[in-house]
C-alpha atoms as a PDB file:
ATOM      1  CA  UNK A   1       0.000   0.000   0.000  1.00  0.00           C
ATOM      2  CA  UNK A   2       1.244   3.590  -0.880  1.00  0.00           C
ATOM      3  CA  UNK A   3       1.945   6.232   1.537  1.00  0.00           C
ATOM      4  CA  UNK A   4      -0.979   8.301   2.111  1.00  0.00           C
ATOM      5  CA  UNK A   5      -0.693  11.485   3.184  1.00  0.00           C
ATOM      6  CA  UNK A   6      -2.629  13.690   6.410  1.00  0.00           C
ATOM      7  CA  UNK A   7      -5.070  16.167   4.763  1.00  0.00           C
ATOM      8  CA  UNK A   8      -3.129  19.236   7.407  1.00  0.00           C
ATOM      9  CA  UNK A   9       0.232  17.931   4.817  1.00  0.00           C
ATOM     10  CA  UNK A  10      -1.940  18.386   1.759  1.00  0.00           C
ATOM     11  CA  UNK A  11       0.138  21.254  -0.518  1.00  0.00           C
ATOM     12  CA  UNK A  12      -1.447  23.277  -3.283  1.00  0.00           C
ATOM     13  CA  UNK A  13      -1.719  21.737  -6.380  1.00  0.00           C
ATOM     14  CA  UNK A  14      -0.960  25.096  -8.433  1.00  0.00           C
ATOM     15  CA  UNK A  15       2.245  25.275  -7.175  1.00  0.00           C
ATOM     16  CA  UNK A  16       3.468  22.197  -8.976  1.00  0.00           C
ATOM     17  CA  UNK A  17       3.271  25.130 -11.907  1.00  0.00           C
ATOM     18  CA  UNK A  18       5.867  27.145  -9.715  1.00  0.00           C
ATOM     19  CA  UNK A  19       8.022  24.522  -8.611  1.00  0.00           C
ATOM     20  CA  UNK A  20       9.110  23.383 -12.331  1.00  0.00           C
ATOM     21  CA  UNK A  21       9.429  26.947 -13.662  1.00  0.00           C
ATOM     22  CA  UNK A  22      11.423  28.123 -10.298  1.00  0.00           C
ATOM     23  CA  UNK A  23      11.897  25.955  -7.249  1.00  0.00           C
ATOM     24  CA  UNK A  24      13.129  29.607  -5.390  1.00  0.00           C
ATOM     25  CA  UNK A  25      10.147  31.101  -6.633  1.00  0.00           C
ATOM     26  CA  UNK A  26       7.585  28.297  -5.608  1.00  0.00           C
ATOM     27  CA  UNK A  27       9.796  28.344  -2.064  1.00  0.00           C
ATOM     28  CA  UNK A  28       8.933  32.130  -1.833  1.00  0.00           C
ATOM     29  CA  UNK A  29       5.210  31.922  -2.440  1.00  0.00           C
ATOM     30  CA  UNK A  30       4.484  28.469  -0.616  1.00  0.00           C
ATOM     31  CA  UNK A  31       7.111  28.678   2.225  1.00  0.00           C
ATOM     32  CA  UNK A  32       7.507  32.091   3.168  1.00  0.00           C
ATOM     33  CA  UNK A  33       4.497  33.465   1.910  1.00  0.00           C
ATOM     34  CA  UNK A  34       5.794  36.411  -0.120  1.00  0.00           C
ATOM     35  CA  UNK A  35       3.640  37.290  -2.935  1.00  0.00           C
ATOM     36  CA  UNK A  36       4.062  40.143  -5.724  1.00  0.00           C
ATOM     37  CA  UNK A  37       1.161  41.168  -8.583  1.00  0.00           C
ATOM     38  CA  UNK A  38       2.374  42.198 -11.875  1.00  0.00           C
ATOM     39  CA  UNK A  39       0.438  42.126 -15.395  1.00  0.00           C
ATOM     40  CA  UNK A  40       0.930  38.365 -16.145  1.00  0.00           C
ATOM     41  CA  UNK A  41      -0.228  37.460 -12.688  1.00  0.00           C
ATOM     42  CA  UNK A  42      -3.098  39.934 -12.532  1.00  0.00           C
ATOM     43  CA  UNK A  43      -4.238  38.937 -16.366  1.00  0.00           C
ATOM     44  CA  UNK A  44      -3.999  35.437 -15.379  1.00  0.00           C
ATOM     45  CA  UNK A  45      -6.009  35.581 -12.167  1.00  0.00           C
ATOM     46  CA  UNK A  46      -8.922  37.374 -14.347  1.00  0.00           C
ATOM     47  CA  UNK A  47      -8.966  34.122 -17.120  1.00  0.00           C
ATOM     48  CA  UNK A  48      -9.454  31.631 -13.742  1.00  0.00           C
ATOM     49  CA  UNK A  49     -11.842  33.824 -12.031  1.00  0.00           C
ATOM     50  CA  UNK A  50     -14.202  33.677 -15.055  1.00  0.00           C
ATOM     51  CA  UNK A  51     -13.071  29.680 -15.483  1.00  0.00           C
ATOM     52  CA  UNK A  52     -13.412  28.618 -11.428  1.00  0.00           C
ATOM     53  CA  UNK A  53     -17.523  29.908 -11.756  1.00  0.00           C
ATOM     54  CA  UNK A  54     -18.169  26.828  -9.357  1.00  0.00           C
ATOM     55  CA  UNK A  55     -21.977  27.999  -9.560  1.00  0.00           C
ATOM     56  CA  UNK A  56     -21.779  27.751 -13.564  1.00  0.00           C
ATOM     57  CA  UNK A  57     -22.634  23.887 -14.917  1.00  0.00           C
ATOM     58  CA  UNK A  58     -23.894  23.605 -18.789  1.00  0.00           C
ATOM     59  CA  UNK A  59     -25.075  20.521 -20.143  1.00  0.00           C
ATOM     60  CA  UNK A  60     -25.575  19.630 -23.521  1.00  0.00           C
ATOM     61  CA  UNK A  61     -26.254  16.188 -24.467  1.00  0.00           C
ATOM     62  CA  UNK A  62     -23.464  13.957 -24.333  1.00  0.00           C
ATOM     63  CA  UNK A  63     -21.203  16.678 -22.769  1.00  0.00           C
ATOM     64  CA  UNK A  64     -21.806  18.190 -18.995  1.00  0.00           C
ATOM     65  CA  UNK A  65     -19.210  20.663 -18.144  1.00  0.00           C
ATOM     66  CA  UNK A  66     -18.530  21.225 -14.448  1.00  0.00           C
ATOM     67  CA  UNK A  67     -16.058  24.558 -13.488  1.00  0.00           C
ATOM     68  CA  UNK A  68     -14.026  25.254 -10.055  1.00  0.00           C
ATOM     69  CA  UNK A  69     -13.979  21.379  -9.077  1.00  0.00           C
ATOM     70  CA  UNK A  70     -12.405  20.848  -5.636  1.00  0.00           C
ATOM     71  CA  UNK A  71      -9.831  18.258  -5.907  1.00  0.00           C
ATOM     72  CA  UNK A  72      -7.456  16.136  -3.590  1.00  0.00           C
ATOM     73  CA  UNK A  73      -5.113  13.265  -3.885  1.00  0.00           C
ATOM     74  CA  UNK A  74      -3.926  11.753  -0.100  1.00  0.00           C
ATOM     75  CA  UNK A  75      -1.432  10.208  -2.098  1.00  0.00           C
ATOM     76  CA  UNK A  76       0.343  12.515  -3.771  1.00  0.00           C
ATOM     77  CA  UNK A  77      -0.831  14.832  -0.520  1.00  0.00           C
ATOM     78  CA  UNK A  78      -2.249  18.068  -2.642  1.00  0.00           C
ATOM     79  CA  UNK A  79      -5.617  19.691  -3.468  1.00  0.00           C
ATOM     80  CA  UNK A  80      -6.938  22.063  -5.473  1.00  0.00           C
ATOM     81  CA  UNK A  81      -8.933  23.249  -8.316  1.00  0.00           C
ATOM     82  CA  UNK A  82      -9.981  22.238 -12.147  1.00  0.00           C
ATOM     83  CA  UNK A  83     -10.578  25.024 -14.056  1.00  0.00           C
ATOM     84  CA  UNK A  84     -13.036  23.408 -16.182  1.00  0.00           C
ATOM     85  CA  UNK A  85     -13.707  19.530 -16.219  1.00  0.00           C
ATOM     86  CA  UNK A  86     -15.602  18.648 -19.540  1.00  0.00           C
ATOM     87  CA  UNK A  87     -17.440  14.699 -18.232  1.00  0.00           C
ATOM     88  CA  UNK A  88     -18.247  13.058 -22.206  1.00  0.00           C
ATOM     89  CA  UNK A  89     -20.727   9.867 -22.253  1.00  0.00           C
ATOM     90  CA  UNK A  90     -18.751   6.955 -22.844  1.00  0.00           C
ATOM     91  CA  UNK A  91     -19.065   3.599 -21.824  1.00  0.00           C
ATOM     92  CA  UNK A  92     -15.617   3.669 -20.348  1.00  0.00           C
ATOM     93  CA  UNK A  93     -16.730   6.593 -18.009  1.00  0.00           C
ATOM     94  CA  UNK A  94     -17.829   6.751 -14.495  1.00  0.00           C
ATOM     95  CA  UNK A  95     -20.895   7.060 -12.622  1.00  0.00           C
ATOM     96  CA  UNK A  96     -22.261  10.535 -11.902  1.00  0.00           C
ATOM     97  CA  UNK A  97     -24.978  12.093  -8.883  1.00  0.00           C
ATOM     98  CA  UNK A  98     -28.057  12.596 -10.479  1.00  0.00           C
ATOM     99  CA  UNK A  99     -26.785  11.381 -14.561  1.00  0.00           C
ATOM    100  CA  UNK A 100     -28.059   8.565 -15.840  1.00  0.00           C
ATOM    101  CA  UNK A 101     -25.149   6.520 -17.769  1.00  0.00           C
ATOM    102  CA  UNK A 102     -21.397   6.804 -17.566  1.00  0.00           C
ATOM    103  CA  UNK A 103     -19.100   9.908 -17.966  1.00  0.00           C
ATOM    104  CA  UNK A 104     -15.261  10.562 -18.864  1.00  0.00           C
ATOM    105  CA  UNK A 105     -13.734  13.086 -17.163  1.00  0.00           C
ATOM    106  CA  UNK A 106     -11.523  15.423 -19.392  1.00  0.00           C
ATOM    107  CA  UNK A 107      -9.964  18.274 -17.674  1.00  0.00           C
ATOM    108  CA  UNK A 108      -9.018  21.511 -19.216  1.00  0.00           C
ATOM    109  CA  UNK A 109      -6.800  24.031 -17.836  1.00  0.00           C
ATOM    110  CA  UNK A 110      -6.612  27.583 -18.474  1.00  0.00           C
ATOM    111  CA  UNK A 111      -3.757  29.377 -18.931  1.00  0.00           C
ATOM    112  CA  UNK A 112      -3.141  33.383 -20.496  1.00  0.00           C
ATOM    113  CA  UNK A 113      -0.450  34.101 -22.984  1.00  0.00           C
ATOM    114  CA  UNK A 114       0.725  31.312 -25.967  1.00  0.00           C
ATOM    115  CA  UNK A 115       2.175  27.320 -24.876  1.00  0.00           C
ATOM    116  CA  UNK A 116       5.323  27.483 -23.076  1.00  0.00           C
ATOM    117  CA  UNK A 117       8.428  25.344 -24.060  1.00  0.00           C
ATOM    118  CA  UNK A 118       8.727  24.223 -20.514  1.00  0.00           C
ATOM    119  CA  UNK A 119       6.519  21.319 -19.033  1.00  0.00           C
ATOM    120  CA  UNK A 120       5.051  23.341 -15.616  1.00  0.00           C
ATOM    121  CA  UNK A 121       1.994  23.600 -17.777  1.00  0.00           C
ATOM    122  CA  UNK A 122       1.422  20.303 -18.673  1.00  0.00           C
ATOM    123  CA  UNK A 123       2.546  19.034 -15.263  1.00  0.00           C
ATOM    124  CA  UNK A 124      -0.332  21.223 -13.652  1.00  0.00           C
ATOM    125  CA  UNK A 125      -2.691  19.417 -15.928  1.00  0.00           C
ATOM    126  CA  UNK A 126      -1.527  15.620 -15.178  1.00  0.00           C
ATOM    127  CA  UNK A 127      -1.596  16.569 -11.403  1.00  0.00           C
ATOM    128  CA  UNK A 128      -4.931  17.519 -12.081  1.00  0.00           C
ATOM    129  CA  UNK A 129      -5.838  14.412 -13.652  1.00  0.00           C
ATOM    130  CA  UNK A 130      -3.973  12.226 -10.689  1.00  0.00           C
ATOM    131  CA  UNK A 131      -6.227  13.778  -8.301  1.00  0.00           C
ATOM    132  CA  UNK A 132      -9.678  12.703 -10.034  1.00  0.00           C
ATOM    133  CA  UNK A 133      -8.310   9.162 -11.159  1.00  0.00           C
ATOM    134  CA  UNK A 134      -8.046   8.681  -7.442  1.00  0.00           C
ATOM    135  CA  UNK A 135     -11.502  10.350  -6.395  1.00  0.00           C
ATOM    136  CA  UNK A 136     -13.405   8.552  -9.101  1.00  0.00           C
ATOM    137  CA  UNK A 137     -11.634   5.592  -9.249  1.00  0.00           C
ATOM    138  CA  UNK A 138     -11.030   5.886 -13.043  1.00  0.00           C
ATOM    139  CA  UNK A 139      -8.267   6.664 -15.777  1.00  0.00           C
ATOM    140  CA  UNK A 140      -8.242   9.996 -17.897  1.00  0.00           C
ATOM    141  CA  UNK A 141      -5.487   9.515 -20.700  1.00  0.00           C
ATOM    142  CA  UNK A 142      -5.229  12.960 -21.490  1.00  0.00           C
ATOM    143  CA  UNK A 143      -6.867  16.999 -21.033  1.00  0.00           C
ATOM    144  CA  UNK A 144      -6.532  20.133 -22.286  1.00  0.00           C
ATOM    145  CA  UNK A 145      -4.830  23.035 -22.065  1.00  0.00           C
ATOM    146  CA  UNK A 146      -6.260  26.313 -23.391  1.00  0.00           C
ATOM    147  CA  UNK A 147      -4.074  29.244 -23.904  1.00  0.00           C
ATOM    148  CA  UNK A 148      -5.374  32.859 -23.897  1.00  0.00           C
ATOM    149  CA  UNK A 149      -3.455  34.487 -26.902  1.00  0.00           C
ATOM    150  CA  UNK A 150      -4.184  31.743 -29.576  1.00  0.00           C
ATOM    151  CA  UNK A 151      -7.408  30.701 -28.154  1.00  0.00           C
ATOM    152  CA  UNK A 152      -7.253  27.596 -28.667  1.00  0.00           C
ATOM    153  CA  UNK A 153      -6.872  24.485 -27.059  1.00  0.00           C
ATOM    154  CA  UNK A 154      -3.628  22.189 -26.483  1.00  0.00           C
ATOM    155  CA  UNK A 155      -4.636  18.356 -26.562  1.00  0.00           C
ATOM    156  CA  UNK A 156      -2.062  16.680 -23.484  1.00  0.00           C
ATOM    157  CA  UNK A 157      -1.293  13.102 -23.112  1.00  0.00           C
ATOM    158  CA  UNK A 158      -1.055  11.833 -19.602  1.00  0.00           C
ATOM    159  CA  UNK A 159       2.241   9.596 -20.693  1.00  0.00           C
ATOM    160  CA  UNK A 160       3.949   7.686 -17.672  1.00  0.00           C
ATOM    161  CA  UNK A 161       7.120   9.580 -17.836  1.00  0.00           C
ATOM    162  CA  UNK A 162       4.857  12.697 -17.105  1.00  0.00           C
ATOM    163  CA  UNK A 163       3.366  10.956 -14.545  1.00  0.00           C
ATOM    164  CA  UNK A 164       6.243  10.017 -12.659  1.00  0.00           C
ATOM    165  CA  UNK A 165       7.372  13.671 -13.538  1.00  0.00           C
ATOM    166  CA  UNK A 166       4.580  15.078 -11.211  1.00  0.00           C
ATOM    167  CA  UNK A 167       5.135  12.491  -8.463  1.00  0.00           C
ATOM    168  CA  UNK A 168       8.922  13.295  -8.024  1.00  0.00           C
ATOM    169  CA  UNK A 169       8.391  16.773  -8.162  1.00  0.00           C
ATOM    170  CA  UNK A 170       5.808  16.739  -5.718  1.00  0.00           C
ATOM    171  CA  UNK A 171       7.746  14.344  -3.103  1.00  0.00           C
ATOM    172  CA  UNK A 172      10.554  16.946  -3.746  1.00  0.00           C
ATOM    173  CA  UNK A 173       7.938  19.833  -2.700  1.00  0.00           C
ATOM    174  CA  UNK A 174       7.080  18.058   0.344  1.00  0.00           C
ATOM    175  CA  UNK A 175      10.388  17.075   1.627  1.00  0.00           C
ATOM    176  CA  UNK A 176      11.322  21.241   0.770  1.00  0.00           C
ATOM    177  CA  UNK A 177       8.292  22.328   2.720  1.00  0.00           C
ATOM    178  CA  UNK A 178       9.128  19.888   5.851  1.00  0.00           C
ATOM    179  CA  UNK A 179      12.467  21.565   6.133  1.00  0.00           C
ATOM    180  CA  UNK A 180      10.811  24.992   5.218  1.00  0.00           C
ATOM    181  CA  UNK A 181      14.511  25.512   3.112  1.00  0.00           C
ATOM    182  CA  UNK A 182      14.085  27.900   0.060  1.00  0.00           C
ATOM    183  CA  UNK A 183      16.920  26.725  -2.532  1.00  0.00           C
ATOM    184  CA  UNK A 184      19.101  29.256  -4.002  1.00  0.00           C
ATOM    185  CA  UNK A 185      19.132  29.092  -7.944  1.00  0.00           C
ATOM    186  CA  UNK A 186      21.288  31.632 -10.675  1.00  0.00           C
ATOM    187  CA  UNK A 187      19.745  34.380 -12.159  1.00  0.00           C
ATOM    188  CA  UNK A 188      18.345  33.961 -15.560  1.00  0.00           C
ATOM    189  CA  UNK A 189      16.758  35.469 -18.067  1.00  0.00           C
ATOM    190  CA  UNK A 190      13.321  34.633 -17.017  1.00  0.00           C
ATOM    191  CA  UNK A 191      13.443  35.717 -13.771  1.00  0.00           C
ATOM    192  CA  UNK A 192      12.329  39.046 -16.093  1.00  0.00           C
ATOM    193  CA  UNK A 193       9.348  37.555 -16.291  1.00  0.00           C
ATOM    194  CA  UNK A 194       8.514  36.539 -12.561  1.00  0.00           C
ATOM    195  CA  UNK A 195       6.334  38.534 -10.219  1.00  0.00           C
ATOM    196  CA  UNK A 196       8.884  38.342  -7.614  1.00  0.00           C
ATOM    197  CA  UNK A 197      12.080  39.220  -9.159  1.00  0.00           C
ATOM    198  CA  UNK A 198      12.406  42.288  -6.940  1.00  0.00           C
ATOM    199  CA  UNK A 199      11.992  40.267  -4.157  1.00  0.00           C
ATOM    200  CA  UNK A 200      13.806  36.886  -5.189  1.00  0.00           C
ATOM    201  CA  UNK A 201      16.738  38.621  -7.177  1.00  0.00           C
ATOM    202  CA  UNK A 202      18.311  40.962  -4.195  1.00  0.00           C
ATOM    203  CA  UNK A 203      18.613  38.894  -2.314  1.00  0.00           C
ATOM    204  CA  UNK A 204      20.140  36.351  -4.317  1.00  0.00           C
ATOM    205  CA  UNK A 205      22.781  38.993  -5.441  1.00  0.00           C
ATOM    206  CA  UNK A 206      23.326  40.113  -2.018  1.00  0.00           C
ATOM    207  CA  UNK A 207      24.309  36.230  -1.092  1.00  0.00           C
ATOM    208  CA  UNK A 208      26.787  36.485  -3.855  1.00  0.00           C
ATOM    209  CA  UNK A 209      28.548  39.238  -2.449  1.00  0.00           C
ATOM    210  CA  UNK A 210      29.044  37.585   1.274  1.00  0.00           C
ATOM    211  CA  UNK A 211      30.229  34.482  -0.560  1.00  0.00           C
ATOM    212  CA  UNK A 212      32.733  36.257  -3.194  1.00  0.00           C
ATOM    213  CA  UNK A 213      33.897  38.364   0.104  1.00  0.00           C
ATOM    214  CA  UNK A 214      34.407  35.175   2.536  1.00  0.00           C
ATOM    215  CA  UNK A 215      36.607  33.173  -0.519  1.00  0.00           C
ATOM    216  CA  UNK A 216      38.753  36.319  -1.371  1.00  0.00           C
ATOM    217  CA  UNK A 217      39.023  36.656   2.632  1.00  0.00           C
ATOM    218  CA  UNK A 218      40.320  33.165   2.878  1.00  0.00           C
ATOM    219  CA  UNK A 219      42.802  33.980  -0.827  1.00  0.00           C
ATOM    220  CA  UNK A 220      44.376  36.405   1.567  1.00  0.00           C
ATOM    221  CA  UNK A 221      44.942  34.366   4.715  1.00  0.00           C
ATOM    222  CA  UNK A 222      46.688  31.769   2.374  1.00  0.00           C
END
């Protein structure tokens, strides 16, 4: 039997999305609670605001789409949200509350701006998909992900190798957060890019200094 984890362990789900772009910046958000709002955040929180409607379910025919789905796996110790889980008729699906037949669940996450060449994206979505295999007691193969600036949607397969992907990322996250260490990473170019770079960057830099100081100390003594 696999380890299950204690729902007061449970870590957020979207921060498998930070962790794989930035384990520093995940660390700063999810450990020490710093937080910073700049367009791509702000833009991006209005796309799920409209997508996590949890009052909003449409149904039409074959296809019953359900948005803002509380989610949870005990084994891979996270919970969350689907943006927007799309349940087709099939006779591979599972049984619904209140729906006659079966249902496969497909879930689709939104996301602003075009597909990254990174995998945080994708590794979001197979979390996702993790969590409801073990609620419904089911397999999804693959979801969704729909980008704002093309508007369209990109299909995902839920391989093995991104499944293990997620799990050793998250056991990584959890062992992290149990120490509550934020790891030190270089400056790139896509730190740019990050909410937090005034915050994250600094001090980074500043760490440089103290440690280029203390070997050119010890130069001297030799």
């Amino acid at each position: 039997m696999s380890y299950q984890y204690q729902e007061d362990d449970y870590l957020q789900l979207s921060g498998l999305q930070h962790f794989c772009f930035c384990r520093r910046q995940w660390a700063l958000i999810h450990i020490e609670n710093q937080w910073a709002e700049n367009y791509r955040t702000v833009d991006g929180e209005l796309m799920h605001e409209n997508a996590h409607n949890a009052d909003f379910q449409e149904s039409r025919g074959d296809l019953l789409i359900v948005r803002g789905l509380a989610i949870h796996s005990a084994r891979l110790g996270v919970s969350g949200q689907c943006d927007v889980v799309e349940f087709r008729r099939s006779p591979d699906g599972v049984s619904l509350r209140k729906r006659e037949g079966l249902w496969q669940p497909y879930p689709i996450e939104y996301k602003r701006g075009k597909p990254k060449e990174g995998l945080e994206d994708k590794l979001q979505l197979c979390g996702q998909a993790m969590c409801l295999e073990e609620m419904l007691c089911c397999a999804i193969p693959e979801g969704a992900l729909y980008y704002g600036e093309p508007r369209r949607r990109l299909t995902v397969s839920f391989t093995q190798e991104l499944r293990g992907q997620v799990q050793s990322s998250l056991e990584e996250m959890h062992d992290l957060y149990q120490k509550r260490y934020t790891p030190k990473v270089k400056p790139t170019k896509s730190c740019n890019a990050c909410s937090l770079k005034d915050i994250c960057v600094p001090k980074l830099l500043r760490a440089k200094k103290v440690a280029d100081y203390l070997s050119k100390a010890m130069e001297e003594l030799q």
